[in-house]
Protein backbone atom coordinates (compact mmCIF):
# COMPACT_ATOMS: atom_id res chain seq x y z
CA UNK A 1 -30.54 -36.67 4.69
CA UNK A 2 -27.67 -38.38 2.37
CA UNK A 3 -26.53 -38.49 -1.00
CA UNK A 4 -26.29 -41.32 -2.75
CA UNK A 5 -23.35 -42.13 -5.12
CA UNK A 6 -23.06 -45.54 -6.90
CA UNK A 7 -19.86 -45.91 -8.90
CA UNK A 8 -19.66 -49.34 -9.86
CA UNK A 9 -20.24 -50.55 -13.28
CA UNK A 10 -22.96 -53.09 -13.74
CA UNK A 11 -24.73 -52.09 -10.38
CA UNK A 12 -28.47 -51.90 -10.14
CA UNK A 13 -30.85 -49.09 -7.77
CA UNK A 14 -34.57 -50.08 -7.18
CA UNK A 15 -36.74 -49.51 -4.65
CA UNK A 16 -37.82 -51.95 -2.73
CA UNK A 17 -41.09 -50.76 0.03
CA UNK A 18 -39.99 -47.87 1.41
CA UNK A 19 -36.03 -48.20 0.75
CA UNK A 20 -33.65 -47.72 -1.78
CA UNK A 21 -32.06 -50.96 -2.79
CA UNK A 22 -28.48 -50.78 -4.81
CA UNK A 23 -26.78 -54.06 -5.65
CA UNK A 24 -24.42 -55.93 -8.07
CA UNK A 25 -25.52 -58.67 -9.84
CA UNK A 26 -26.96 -61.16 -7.40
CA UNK A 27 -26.07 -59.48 -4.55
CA UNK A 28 -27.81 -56.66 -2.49
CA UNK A 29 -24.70 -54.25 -1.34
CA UNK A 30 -26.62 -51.92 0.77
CA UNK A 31 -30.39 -50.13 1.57
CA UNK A 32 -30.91 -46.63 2.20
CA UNK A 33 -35.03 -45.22 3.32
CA UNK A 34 -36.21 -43.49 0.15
CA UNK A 35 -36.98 -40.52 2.07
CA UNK A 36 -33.55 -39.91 3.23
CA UNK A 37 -32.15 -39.85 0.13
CA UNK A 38 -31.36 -36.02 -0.99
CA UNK A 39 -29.87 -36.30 -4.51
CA UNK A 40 -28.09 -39.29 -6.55
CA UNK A 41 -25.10 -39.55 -8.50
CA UNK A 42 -24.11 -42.27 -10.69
CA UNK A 43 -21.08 -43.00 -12.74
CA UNK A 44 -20.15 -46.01 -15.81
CA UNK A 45 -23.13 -48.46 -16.83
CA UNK A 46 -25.74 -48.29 -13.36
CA UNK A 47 -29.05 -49.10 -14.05
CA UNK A 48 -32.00 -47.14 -12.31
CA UNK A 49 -35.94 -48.84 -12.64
CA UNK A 50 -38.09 -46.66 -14.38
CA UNK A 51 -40.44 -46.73 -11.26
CA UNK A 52 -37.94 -45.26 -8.65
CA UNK A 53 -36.68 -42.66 -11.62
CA UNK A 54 -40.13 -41.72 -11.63
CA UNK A 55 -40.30 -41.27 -7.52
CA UNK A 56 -36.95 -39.61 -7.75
CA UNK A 57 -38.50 -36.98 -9.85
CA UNK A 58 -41.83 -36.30 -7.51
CA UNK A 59 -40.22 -36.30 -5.11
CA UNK A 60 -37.25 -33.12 -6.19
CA UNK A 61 -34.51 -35.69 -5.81
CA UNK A 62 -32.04 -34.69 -8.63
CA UNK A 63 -30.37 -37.81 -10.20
CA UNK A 64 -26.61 -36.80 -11.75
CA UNK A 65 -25.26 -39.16 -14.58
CA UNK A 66 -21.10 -38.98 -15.03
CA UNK A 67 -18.46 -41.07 -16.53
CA UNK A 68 -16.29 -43.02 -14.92
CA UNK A 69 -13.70 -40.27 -15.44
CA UNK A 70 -15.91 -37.66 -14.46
CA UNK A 71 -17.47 -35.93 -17.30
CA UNK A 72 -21.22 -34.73 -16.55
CA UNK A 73 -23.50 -36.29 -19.13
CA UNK A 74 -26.76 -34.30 -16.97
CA UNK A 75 -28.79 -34.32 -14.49
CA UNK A 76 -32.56 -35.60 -14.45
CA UNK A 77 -34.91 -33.17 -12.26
CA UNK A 78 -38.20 -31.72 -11.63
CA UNK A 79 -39.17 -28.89 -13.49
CA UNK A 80 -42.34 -27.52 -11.20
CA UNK A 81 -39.55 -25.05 -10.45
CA UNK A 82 -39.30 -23.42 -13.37
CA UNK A 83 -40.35 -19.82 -14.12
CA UNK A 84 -41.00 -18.30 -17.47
CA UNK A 85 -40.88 -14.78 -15.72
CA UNK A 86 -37.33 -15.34 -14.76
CA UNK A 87 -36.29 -16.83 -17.62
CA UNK A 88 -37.83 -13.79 -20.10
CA UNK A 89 -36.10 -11.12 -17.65
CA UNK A 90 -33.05 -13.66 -18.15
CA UNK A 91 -32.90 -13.07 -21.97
CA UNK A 92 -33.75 -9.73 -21.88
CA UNK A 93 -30.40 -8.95 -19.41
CA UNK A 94 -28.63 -10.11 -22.26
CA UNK A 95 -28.67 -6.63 -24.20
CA UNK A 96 -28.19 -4.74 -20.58
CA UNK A 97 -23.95 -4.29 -21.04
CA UNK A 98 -23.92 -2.40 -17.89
CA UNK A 99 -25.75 -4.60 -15.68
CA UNK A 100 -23.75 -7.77 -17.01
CA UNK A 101 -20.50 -6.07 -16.29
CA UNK A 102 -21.23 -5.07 -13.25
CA UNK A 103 -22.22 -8.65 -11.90
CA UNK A 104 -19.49 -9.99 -13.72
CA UNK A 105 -16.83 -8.15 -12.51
CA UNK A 106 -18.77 -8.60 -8.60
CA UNK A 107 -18.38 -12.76 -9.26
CA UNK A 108 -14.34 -12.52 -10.59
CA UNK A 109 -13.18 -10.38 -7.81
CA UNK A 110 -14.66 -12.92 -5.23
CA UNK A 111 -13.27 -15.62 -6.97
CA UNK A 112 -9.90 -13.91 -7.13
CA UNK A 113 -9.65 -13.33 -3.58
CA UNK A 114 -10.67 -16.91 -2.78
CA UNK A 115 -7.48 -18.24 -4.93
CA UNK A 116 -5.63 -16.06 -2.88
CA UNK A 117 -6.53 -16.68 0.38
CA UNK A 118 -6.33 -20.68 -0.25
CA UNK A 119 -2.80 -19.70 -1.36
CA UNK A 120 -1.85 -17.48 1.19
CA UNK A 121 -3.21 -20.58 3.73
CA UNK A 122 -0.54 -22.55 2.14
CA UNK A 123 2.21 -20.21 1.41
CA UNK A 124 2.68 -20.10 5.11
CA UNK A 125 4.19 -23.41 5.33
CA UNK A 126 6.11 -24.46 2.80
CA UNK A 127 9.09 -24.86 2.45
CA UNK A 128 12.11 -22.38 2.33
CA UNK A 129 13.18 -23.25 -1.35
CA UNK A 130 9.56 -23.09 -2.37
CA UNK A 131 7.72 -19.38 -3.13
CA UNK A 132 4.93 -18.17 -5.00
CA UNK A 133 5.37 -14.74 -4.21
CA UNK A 134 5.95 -14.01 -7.65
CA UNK A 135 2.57 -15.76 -8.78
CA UNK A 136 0.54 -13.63 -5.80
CA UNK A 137 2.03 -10.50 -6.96
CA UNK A 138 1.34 -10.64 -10.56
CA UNK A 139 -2.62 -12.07 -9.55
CA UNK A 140 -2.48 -8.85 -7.61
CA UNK A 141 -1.41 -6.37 -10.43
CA UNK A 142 -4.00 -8.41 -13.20
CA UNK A 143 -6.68 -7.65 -10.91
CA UNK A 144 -6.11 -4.08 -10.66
CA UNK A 145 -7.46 -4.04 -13.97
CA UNK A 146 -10.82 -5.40 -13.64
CA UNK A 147 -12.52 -2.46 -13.08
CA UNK A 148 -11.29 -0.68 -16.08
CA UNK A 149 -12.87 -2.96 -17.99
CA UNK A 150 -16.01 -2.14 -19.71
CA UNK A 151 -16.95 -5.43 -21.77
CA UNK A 152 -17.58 -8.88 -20.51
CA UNK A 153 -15.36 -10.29 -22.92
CA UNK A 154 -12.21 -8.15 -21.52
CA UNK A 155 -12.99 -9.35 -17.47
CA UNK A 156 -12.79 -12.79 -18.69
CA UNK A 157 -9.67 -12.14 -20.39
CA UNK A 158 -7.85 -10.85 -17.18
CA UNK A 159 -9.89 -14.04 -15.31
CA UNK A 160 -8.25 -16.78 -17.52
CA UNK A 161 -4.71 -14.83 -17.22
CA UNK A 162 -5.28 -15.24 -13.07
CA UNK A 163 -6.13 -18.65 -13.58
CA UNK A 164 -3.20 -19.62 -15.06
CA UNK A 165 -0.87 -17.75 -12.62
CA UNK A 166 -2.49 -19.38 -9.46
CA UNK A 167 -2.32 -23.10 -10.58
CA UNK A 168 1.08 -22.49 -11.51
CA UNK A 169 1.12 -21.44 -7.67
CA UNK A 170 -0.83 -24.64 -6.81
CA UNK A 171 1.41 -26.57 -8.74
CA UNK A 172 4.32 -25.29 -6.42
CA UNK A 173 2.57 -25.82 -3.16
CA UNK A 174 1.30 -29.48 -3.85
CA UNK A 175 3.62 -32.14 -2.64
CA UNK A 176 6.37 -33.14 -4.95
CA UNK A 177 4.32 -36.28 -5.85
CA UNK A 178 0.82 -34.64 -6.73
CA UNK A 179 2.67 -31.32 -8.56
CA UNK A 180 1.68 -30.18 -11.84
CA UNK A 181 2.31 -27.84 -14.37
CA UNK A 182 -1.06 -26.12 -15.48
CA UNK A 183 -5.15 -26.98 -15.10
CA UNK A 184 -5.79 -29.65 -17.77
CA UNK A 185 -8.50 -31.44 -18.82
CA UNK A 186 -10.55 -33.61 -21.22
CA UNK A 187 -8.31 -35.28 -20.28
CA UNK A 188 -6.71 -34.21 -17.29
CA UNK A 189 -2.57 -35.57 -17.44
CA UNK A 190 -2.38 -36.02 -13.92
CA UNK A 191 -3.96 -37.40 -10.42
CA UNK A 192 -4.08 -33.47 -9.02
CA UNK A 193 -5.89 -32.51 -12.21
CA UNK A 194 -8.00 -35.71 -12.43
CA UNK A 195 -9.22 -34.79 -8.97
CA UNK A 196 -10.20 -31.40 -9.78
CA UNK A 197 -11.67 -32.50 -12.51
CA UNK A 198 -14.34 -34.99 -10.57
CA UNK A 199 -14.55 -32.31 -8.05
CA UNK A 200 -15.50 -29.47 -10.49
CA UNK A 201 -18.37 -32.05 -12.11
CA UNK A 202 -19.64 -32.99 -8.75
CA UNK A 203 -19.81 -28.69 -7.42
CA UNK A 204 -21.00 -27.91 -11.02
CA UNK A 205 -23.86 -30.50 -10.19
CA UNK A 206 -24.80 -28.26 -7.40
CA UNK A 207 -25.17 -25.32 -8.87
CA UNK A 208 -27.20 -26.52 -11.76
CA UNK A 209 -29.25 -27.60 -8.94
CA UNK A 210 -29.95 -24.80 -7.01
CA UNK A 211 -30.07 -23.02 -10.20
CA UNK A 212 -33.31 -24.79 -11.41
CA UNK A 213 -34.94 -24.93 -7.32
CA UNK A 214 -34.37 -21.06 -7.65
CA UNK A 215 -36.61 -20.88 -10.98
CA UNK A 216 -33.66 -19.24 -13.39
CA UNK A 217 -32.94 -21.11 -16.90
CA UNK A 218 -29.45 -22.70 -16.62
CA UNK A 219 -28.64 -21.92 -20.41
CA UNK A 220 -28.57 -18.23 -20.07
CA UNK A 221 -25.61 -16.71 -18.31
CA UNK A 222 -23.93 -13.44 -17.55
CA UNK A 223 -20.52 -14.03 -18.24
CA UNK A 224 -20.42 -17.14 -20.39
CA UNK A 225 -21.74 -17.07 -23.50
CA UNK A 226 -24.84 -18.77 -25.12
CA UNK A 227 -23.80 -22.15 -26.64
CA UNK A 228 -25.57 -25.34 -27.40
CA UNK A 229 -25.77 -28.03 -24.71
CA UNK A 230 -23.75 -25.58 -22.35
CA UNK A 231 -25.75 -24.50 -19.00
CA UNK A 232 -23.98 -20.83 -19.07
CA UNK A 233 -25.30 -19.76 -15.44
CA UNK A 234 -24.19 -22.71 -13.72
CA UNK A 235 -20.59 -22.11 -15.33
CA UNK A 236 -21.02 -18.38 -14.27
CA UNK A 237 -22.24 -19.13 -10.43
CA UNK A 238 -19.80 -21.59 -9.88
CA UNK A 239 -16.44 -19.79 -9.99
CA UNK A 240 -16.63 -18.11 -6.29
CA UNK A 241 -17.02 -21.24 -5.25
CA UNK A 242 -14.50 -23.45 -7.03
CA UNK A 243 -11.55 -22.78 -4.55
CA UNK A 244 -13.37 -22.93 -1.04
CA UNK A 245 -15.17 -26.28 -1.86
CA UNK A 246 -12.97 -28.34 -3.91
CA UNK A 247 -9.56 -26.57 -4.49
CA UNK A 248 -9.07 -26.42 -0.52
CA UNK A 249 -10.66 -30.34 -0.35
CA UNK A 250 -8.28 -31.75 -3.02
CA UNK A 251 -5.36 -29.53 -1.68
CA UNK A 252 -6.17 -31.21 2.01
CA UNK A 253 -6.38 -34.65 0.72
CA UNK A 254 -3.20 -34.64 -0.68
CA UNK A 255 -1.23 -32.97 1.87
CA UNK A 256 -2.71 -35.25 4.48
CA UNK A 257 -2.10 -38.85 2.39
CA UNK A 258 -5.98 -38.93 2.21
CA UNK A 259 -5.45 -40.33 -1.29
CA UNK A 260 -2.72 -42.35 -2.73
CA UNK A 261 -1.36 -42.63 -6.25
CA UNK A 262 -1.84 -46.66 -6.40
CA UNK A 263 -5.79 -45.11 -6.58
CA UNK A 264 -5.31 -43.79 -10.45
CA UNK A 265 -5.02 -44.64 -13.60
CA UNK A 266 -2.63 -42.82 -15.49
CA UNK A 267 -2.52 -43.61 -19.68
CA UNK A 268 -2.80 -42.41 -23.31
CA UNK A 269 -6.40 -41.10 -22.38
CA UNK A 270 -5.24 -39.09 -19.27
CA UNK A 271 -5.57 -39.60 -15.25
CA UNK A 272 -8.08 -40.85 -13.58
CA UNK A 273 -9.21 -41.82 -10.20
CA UNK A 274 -9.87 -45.69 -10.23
CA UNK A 275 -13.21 -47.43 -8.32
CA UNK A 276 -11.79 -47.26 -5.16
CA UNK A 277 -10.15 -43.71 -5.50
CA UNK A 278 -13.55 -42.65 -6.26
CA UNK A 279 -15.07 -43.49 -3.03
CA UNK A 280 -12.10 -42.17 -1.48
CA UNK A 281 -12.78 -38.87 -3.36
CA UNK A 282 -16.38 -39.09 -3.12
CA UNK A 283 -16.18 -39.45 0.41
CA UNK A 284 -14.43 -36.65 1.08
CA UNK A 285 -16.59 -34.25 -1.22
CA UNK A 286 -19.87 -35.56 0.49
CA UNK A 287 -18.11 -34.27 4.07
CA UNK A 288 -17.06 -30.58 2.62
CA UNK A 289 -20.36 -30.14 0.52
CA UNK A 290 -22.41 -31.10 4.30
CA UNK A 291 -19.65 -29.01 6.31
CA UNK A 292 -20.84 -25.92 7.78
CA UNK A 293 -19.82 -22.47 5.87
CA UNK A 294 -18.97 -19.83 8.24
CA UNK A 295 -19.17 -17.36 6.02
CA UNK A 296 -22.14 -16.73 4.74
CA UNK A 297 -24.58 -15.68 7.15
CA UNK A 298 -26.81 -18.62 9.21
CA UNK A 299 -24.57 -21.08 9.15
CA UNK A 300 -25.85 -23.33 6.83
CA UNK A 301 -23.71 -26.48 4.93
CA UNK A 302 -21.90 -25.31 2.06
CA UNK A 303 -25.02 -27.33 -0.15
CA UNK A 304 -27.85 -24.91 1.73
CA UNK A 305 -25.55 -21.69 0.84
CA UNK A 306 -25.35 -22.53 -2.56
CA UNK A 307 -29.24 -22.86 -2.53
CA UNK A 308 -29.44 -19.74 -0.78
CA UNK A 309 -27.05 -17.90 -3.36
CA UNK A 310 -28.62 -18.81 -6.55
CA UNK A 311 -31.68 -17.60 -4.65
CA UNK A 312 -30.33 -14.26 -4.06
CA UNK A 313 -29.36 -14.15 -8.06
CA UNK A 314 -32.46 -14.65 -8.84
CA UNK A 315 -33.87 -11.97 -7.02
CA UNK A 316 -31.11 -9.83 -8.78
CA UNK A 317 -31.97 -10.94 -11.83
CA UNK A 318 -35.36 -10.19 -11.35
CA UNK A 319 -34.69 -7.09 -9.53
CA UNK A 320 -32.09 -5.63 -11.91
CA UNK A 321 -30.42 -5.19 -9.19
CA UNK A 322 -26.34 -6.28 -8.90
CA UNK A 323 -26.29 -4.79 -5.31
CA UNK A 324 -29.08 -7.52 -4.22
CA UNK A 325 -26.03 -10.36 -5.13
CA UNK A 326 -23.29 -10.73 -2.71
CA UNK A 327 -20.81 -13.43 -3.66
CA UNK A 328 -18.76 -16.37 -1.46
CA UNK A 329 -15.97 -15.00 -0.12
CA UNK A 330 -13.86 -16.70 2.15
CA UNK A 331 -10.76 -14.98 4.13
């Protein structure tokens, strides 16, 4: 199976028999069988025939619109997989304080102990005027406090304080080129940032994904709140996974000179990765998100676990259950 990303502007996809066709004016870049295709992504001004939308659909092939910087404009997908049941026992969690809380406070502690294992990875090699002991200590002593917390609204308070601390950790361990101050973004200020930033819209692409295969409504959350045009569940589910899949990717790229800094555009609208820093990028992403995670049990590609994941939420959910959920965690 493959995934099909077309990034440049003014490209064409139809089908033509039993492939896939995507080219550029005249010109007929490349052909993929239609029944290998697993899910499409497309970025600027790519055109897509109404007939092969249409297969796309009956077929459960999602098709992902972004900009060329990135941004997710949404995601076109069958809807056979949707389930009122789930969705009503969705709502109805929203009163339940306790059970929220609980499955909150379950997702933040895996995602703080994936930020510090990618940092621990990393503190082991750098450099002896570089530390971020400091930054791992005080992630440490916030966390102690998540579970005092009673309210949803105080565990994402002690999240975003963690947050900050361990990209000003990441910030440290980067190379001297790629380092950075903080997370930005809309519009991200520099190529680390930019990179996260098409990394985060590609993973949150995912989990909206598996999200609507496993039946739940992607507008109701647990920890995010209710807002209009904001899929709340998808921004809850994918925080355990943010630093295995693309934090530890863009880290990797950069430390290994997978990605140079000719490949972005830096200006008054922030930093982006050009055309060809894109495939670069994209490249790499298609690799981790088809790489085998070790650790979650079967050994399935990171894509199948997060399938399997939003699965296991749903039967949660629908259980009322938070010890049927057992988040990513990496070590």
């Amino acid at each position: 199976m493959s995934s099909l990303y077309v990034t440049e502007a003014g490209s064409f996809i139809k089908r033509d028999g039993g492939h896939v066709v995507v080219g550029r004016n005249n010109e007929v870049l490349f052909e993929v069988p239609l029944e290998r295709i697993e899910d499409i992504t497309v970025f600027d001004s790519v055109s897509i025939t109404s007939s092969l939308v249409t297969d796309f659909i009956e077929r459960g092939v999602p098709i992902t619109w972004l900009s060329g910087y990135g941004k997710y404009f949404g995601t076109l997908i069958n809807t056979n997989t949707i389930d009122i049941n789930k969705h009503k026992k969705q709502f109805d969690l929203l009163d339940d304080n306790a059970f929220r809380v609980a499955m909150s406070r379950k997702i933040i502690r895996a995602k703080v102990r994936n930020q510090l294992t990618i940092l621990r990875r990393y503190a082991r090699n750098l450099e002896e005027d570089i530390n971020i002991d400091a930054q791992i200590a005080n992630i440490k002593s916030v966390r102690s406090h998540i579970g005092e917390c009673m309210r949803v609204s105080e565990l994402m308070g002690y999240e975003g304080l963690i947050s900050r601390l361990y990209f000003e950790a990441l910030g440290k361990i980067v190379p001297s080129a790629f380092a950075f101050t903080k997370r930005t973004k809309q519009p991200p200020r520099d190529p680390f940032n930019a990179m996260l930033g098409l990394g985060y819209s590609m993973l949150f692409n995912e989990i909206l994904a598996g999200v609507i295969n496993a039946g739940l409504h992607p507008f109701v959350g647990i920890m995010h709140s209710l807002a209009k045009g904001h899929p709340a569940l998808a921004s809850d589910l994918i925080e355990e996974w943010r630093a295995p899949i693309i934090d530890s990717m863009v880290l990797s790229m950069v430390s290994r000179n997978m990605v140079d800094l000719a490949e972005f555009d830096n200006s008054d609208k922030g930093c982006y990765l050009t055309a060809e820093g894109r495939k670069v990028f994209l490249t790499a992403y298609n690799k981790k998100i088809r790489s085998e995670n070790q650790y979650i049990d079967d050994r399935k590609s990171y894509r199948e676990s997060i399938y399997k994941q939003c699965k296991q939420f749903a039967s949660a959910i629908m259980h009322e259950d938070v010890d049927l959920y057992t988040p990513l965690e990496i070590h």
